[in-house]
Protein backbone atom coordinates (compact mmCIF):
# COMPACT_ATOMS: atom_id res chain seq x y z
CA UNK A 1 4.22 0.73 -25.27
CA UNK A 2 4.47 -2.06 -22.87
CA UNK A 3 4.96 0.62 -19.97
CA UNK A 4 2.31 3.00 -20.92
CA UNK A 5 -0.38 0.53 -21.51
CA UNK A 6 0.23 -0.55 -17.88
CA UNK A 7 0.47 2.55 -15.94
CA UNK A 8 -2.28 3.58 -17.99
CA UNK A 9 -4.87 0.91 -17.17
CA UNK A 10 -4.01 -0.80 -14.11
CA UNK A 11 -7.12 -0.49 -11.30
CA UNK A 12 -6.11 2.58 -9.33
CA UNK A 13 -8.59 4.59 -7.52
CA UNK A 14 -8.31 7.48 -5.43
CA UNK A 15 -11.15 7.32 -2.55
CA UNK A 16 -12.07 9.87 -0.02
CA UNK A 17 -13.45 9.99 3.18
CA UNK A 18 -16.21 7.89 4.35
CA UNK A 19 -16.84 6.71 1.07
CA UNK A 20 -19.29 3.29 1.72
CA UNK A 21 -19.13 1.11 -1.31
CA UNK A 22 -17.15 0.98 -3.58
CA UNK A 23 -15.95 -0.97 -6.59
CA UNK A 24 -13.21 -1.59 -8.99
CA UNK A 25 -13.97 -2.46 -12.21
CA UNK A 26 -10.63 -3.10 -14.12
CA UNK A 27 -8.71 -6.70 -14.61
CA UNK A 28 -4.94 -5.59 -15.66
CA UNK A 29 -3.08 -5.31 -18.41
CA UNK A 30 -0.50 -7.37 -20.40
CA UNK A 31 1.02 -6.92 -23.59
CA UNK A 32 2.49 -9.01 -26.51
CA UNK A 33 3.93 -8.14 -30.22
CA UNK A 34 4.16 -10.01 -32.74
CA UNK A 35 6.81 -8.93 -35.32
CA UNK A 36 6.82 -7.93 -38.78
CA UNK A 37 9.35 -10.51 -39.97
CA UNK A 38 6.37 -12.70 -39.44
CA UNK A 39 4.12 -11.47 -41.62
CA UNK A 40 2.27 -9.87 -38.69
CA UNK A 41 2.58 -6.73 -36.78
CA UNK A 42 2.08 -4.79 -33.68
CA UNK A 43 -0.11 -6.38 -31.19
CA UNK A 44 -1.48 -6.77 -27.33
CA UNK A 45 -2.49 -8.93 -25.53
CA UNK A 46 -4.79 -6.99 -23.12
CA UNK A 47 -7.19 -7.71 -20.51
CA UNK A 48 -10.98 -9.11 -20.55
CA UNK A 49 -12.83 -6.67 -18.32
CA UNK A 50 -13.33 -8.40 -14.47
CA UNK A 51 -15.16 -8.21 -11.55
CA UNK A 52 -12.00 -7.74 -8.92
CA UNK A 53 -12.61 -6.35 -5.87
CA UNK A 54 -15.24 -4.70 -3.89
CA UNK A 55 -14.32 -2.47 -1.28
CA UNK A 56 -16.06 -1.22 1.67
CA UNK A 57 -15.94 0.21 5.52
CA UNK A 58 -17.95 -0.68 8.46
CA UNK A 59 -18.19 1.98 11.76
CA UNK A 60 -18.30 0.34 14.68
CA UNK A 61 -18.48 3.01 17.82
CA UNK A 62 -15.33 5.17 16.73
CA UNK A 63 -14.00 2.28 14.59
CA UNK A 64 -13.76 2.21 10.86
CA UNK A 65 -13.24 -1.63 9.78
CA UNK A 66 -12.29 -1.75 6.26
CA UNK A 67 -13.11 -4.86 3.79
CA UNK A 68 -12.04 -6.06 0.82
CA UNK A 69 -14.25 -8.71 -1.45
CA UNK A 70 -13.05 -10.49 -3.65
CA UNK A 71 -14.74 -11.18 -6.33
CA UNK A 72 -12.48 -13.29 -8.45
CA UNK A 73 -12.07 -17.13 -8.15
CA UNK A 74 -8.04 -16.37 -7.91
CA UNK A 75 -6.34 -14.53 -5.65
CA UNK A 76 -5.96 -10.31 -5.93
CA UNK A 77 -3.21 -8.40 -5.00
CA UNK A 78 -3.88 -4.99 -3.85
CA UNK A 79 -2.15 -1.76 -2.32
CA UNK A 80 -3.50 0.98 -0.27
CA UNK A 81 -2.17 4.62 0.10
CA UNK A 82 -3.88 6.55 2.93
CA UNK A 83 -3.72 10.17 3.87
CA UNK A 84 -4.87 10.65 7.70
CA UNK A 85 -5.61 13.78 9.61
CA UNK A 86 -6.12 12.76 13.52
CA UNK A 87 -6.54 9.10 12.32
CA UNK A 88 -4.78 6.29 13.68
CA UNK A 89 -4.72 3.01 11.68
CA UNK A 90 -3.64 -0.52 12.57
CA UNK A 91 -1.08 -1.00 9.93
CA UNK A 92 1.29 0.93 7.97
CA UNK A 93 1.40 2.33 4.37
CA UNK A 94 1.66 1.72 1.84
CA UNK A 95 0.05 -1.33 2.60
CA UNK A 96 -0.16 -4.26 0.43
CA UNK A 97 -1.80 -7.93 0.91
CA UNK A 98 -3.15 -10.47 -0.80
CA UNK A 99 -7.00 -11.59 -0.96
CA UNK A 100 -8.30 -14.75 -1.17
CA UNK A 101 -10.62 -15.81 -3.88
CA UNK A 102 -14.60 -15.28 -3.16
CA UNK A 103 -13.93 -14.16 -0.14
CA UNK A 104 -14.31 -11.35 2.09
CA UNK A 105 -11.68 -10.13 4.63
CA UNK A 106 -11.58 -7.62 6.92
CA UNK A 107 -7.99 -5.72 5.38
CA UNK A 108 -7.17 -3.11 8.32
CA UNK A 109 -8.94 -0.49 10.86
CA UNK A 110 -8.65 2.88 11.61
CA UNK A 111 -9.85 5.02 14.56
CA UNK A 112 -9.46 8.78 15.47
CA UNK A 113 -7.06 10.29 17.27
CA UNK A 114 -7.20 13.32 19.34
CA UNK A 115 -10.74 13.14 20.88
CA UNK A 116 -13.22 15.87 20.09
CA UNK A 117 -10.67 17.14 17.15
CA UNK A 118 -12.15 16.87 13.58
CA UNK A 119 -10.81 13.79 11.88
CA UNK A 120 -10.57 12.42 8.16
CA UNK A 121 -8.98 10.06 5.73
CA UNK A 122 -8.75 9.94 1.81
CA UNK A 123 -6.71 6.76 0.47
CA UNK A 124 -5.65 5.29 -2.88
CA UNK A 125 -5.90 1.24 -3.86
CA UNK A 126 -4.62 -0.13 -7.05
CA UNK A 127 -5.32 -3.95 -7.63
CA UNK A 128 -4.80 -6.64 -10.11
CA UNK A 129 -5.04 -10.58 -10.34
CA UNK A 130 -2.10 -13.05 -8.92
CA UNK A 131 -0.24 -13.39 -5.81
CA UNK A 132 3.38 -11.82 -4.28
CA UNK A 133 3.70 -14.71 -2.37
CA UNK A 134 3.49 -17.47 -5.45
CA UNK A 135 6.97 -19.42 -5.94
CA UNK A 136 7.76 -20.38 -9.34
CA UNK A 137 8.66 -24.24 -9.62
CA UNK A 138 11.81 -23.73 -11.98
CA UNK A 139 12.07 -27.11 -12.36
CA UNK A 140 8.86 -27.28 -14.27
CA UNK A 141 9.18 -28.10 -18.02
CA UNK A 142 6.18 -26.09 -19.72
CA UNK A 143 4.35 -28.10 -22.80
CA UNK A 144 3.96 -25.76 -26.01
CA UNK A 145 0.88 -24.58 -25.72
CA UNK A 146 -0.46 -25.81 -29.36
CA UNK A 147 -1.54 -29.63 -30.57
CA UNK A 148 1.62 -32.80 -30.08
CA UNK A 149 3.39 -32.51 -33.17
CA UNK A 150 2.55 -29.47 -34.33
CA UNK A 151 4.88 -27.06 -35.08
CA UNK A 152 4.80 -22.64 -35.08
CA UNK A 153 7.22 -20.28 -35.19
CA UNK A 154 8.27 -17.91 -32.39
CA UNK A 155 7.60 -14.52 -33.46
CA UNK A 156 9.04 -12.85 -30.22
CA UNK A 157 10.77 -14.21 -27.35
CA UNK A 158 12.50 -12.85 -24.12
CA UNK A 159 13.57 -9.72 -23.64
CA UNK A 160 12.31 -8.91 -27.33
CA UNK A 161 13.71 -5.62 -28.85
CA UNK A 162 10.12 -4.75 -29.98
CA UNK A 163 8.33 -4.37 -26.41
CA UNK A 164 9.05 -7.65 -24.33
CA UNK A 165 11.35 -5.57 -21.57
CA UNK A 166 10.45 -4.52 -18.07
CA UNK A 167 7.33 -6.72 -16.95
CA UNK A 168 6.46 -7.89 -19.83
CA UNK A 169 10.49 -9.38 -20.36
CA UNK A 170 9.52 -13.16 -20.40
CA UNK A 171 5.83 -13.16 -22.60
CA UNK A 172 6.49 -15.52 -25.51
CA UNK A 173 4.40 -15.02 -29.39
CA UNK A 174 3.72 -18.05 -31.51
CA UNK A 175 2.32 -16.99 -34.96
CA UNK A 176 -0.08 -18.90 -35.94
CA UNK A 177 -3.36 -18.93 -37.94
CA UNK A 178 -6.93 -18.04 -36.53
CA UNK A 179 -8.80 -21.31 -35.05
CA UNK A 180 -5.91 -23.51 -34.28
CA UNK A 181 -6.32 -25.51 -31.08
CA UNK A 182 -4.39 -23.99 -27.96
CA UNK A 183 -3.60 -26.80 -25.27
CA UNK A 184 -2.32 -26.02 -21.80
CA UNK A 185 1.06 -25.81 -21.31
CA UNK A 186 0.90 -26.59 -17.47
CA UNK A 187 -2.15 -28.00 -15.81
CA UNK A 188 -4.27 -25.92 -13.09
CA UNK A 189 -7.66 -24.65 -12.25
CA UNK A 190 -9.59 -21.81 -14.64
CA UNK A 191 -9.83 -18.74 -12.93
CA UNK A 192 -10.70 -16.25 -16.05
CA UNK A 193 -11.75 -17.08 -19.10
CA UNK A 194 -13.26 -14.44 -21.81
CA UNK A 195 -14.67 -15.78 -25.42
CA UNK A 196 -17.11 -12.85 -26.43
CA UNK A 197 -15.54 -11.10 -28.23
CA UNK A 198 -15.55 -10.53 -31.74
CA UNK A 199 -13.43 -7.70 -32.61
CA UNK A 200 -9.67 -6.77 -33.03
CA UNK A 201 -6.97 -4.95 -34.73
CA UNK A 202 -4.51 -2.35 -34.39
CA UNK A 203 -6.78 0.63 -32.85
CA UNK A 204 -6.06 1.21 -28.96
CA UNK A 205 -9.90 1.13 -29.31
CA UNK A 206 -9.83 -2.52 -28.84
CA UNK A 207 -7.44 -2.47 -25.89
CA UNK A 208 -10.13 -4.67 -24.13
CA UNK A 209 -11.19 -6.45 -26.25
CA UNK A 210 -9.10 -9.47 -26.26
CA UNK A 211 -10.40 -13.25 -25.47
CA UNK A 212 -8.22 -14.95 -22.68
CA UNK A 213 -7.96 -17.73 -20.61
CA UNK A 214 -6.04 -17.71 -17.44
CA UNK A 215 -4.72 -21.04 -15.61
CA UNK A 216 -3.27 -20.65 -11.96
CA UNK A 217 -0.56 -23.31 -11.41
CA UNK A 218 0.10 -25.53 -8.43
CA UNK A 219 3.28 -22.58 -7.17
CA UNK A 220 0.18 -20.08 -7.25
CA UNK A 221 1.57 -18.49 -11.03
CA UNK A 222 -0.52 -17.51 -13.43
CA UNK A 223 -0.47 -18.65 -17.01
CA UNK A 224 -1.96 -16.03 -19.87
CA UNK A 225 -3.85 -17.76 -23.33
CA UNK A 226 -4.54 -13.86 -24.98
CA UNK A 227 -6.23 -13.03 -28.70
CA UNK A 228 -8.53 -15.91 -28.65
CA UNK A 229 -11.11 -16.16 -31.26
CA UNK A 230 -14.50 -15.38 -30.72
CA UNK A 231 -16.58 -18.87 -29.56
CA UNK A 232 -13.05 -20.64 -28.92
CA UNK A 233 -12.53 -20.69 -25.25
CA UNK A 234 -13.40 -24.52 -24.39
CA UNK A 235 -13.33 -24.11 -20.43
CA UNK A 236 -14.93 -22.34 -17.65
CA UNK A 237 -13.86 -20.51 -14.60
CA UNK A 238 -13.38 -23.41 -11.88
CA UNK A 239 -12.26 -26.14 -14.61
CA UNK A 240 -9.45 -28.60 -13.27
CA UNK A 241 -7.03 -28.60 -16.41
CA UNK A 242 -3.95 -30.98 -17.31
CA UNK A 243 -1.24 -29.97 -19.51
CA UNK A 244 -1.96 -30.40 -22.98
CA UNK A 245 -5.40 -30.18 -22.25
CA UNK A 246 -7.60 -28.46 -24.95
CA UNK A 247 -8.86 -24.84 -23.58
CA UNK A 248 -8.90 -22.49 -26.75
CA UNK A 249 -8.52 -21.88 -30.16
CA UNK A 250 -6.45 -18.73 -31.41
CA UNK A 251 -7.81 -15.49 -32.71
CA UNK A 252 -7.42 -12.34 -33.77
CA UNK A 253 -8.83 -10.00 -31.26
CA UNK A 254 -8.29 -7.38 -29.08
CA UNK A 255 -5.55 -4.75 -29.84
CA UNK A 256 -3.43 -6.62 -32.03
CA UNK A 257 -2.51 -6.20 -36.26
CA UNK A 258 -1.86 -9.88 -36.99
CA UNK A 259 -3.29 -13.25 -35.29
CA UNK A 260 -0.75 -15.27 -33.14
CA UNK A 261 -1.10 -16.56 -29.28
CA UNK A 262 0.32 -14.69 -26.85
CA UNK A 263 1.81 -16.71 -23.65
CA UNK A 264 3.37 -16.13 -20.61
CA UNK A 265 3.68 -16.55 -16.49
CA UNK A 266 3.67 -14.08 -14.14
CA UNK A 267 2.57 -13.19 -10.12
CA UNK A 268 2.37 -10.07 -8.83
CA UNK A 269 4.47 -7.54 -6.99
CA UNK A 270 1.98 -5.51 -6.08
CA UNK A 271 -1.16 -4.15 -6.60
CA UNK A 272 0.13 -1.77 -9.37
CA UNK A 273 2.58 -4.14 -10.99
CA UNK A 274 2.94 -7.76 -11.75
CA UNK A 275 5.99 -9.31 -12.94
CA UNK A 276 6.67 -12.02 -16.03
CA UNK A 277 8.55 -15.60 -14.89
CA UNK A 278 11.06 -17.53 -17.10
CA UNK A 279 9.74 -20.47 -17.83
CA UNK A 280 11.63 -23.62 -19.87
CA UNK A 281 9.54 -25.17 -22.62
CA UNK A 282 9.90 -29.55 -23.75
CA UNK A 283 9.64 -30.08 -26.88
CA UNK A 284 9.91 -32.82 -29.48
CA UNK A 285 13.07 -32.96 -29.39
CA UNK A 286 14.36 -32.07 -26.40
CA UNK A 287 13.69 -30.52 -22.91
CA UNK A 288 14.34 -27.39 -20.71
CA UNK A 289 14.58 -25.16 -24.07
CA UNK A 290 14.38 -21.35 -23.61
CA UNK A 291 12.33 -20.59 -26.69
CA UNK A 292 14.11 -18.32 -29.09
CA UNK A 293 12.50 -15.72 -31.72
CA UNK A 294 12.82 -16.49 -35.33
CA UNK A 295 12.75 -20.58 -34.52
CA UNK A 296 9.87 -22.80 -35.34
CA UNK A 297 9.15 -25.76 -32.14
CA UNK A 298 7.33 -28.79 -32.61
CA UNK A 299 5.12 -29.83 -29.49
CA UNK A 300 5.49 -33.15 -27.85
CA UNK A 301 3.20 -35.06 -25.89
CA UNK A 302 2.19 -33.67 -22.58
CA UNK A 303 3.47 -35.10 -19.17
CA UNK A 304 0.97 -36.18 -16.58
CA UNK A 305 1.40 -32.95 -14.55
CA UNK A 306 -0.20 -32.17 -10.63
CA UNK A 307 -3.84 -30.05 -10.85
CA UNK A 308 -3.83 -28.94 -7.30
CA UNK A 309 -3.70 -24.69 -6.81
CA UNK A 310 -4.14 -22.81 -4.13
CA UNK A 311 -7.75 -21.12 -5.04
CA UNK A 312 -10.01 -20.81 -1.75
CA UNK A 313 -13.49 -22.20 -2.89
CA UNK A 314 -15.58 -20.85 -0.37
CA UNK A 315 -17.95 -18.41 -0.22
CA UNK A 316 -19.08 -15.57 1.35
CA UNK A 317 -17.44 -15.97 4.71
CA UNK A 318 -15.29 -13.25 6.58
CA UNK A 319 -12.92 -13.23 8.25
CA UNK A 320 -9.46 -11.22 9.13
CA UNK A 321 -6.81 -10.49 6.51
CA UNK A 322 -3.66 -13.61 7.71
CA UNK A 323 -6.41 -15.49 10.32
């Protein structure tokens, strides 16, 4: 279900020629179950709906610049597919890059070939938040993500039997009841947060309807907060977070039979797929833990941990894709 819920929703859009504007509308899906043994069942953790990416062309004498705006405070990761007749363009493809957050860069160019011969172009771009070019810091010891000295139980872990294989290998479930506090488990800067909604269970009809909060970490990785209750998310987009901060408090919604946090770190590997990071957890009683399914974890008290990302802040400025 993992699988299908990804290749079914990512943001993939088939555009053909000369099209002027246009927009993607999608923020990219993860998933998380929590297991029966629990007391719980089947659920996801799926995305809020986001803003993205805008993308656009320019003709400049026989020159078709194409931009991408982003629209997100984090970095997007998106691929293009192009299909030329008499076109030349000044990259290759598939082509992939990453785009800076609330910005606007000019991605590639393309420009006929054969002079007086009729030209065209239809392409394909898929997109979705993170970076390829984040590095994990393996050395970092995550903080459960729940109150110091509190304790939950691990519904499912890595490489679950249920669902956590392929991407979604190294998401982590805590079971836990509806309203308690969720703390950072690595400090970093906001760059989504959703707490609207109020609605959940297991119905694919509520896909996207889960409250999140994402954190991007100092490496450029991405940490996921998913089925949030409605009213709980404590911090906004921008928001310079420490671990153990408080950001949430867990829910029940979105696409999901039983409440429970769903957790995990990923970046991307391209604009159609992004890929989960093992990450070592501290705890109470000792450090560098790989969380196991089936065992309860008390938290301990955070660490003082570095707040610095890599999130561009600016605005509106363009400018070439690498300059």
């Amino acid at each position: 279900m993992t699988f299908d819920l990804i290749n079914k929703q990512r943001n993939c859009n088939v555009r053909t020629t000369r099209w002027i504007t246009l927009l993607g509308s999608f923020w990219g899906p993860l998933l998380t179950v929590l297991l029966c043994s629990f007391g719980g069942g089947v659920s996801h953790a799926e995305p809020m709906p986001g803003k993205m990416l805008k993308i656009f062309t320019k003709e400049e004498g026989g020159l078709t610049r194409f931009y991408v705006q982003n629209l997100e405070a984090a970095e997007v990761t998106a691929t293009f597919d192009m299909k030329m007749l008499n076109m030349k363009a000044s990259t290759n493809f598939p082509f992939t890059a990453v785009f800076p957050g609330n910005q606007t860069v000019e991605a590639f160019t393309m420009t006929p070939g054969e002079k007086g011969a009729p030209w065209n172009y239809s392409y394909s771009d898929c997109f979705t938040i993170g970076s390829t070019t984040a590095v994990h810091d393996d050395s970092y010891m995550y903080t459960l993500p729940y109150a110091a000295g509190s304790s939950f139980p691990v519904s499912q872990g890595y490489h679950g039997s249920f669902s956590h294989s392929g991407p979604d290998e190294y998401a982590v479930d805590f079971k836990m009841p509806i309203g308690t506090p969720i703390h950072a488990a690595r400090g970093g800067i906001v760059v989504k947060a959703r707490g609207d909604s109020n609605v959940g269970g297991p119905d694919r009809k509520y896909e996207n309807s889960a409250n999140c909060v994402l954190i991007q970490h100092s490496d450029g990785t991405i940490g996921i907060y998913a089925h949030l209750m409605k009213g709980g998310v404590t911090v906004n987009v921008g928001d310079k977070v420490n671990a153990g901060d408080l950001i949430a408090h867990s829910g029940n919604t979105g696409f999901t039979s039983g409440p429970h946090l769903h957790f995990s770190v990923f970046k991307t590997r391209s604009g159609r797929e992004r890929l989960s990071l093992p990450v070592r957890f501290r705890t109470a009683k000792e450090s560098g833990l790989t969380l196991a399914a089936g065992q309860s974890y008390k938290a301990a008290a955070p660490e003082i941990q570095e707040v610095k990302a890599n999130i561009p802040v600016g605005g509106e400025d363009k400018k070439k894709l690498g300059s």
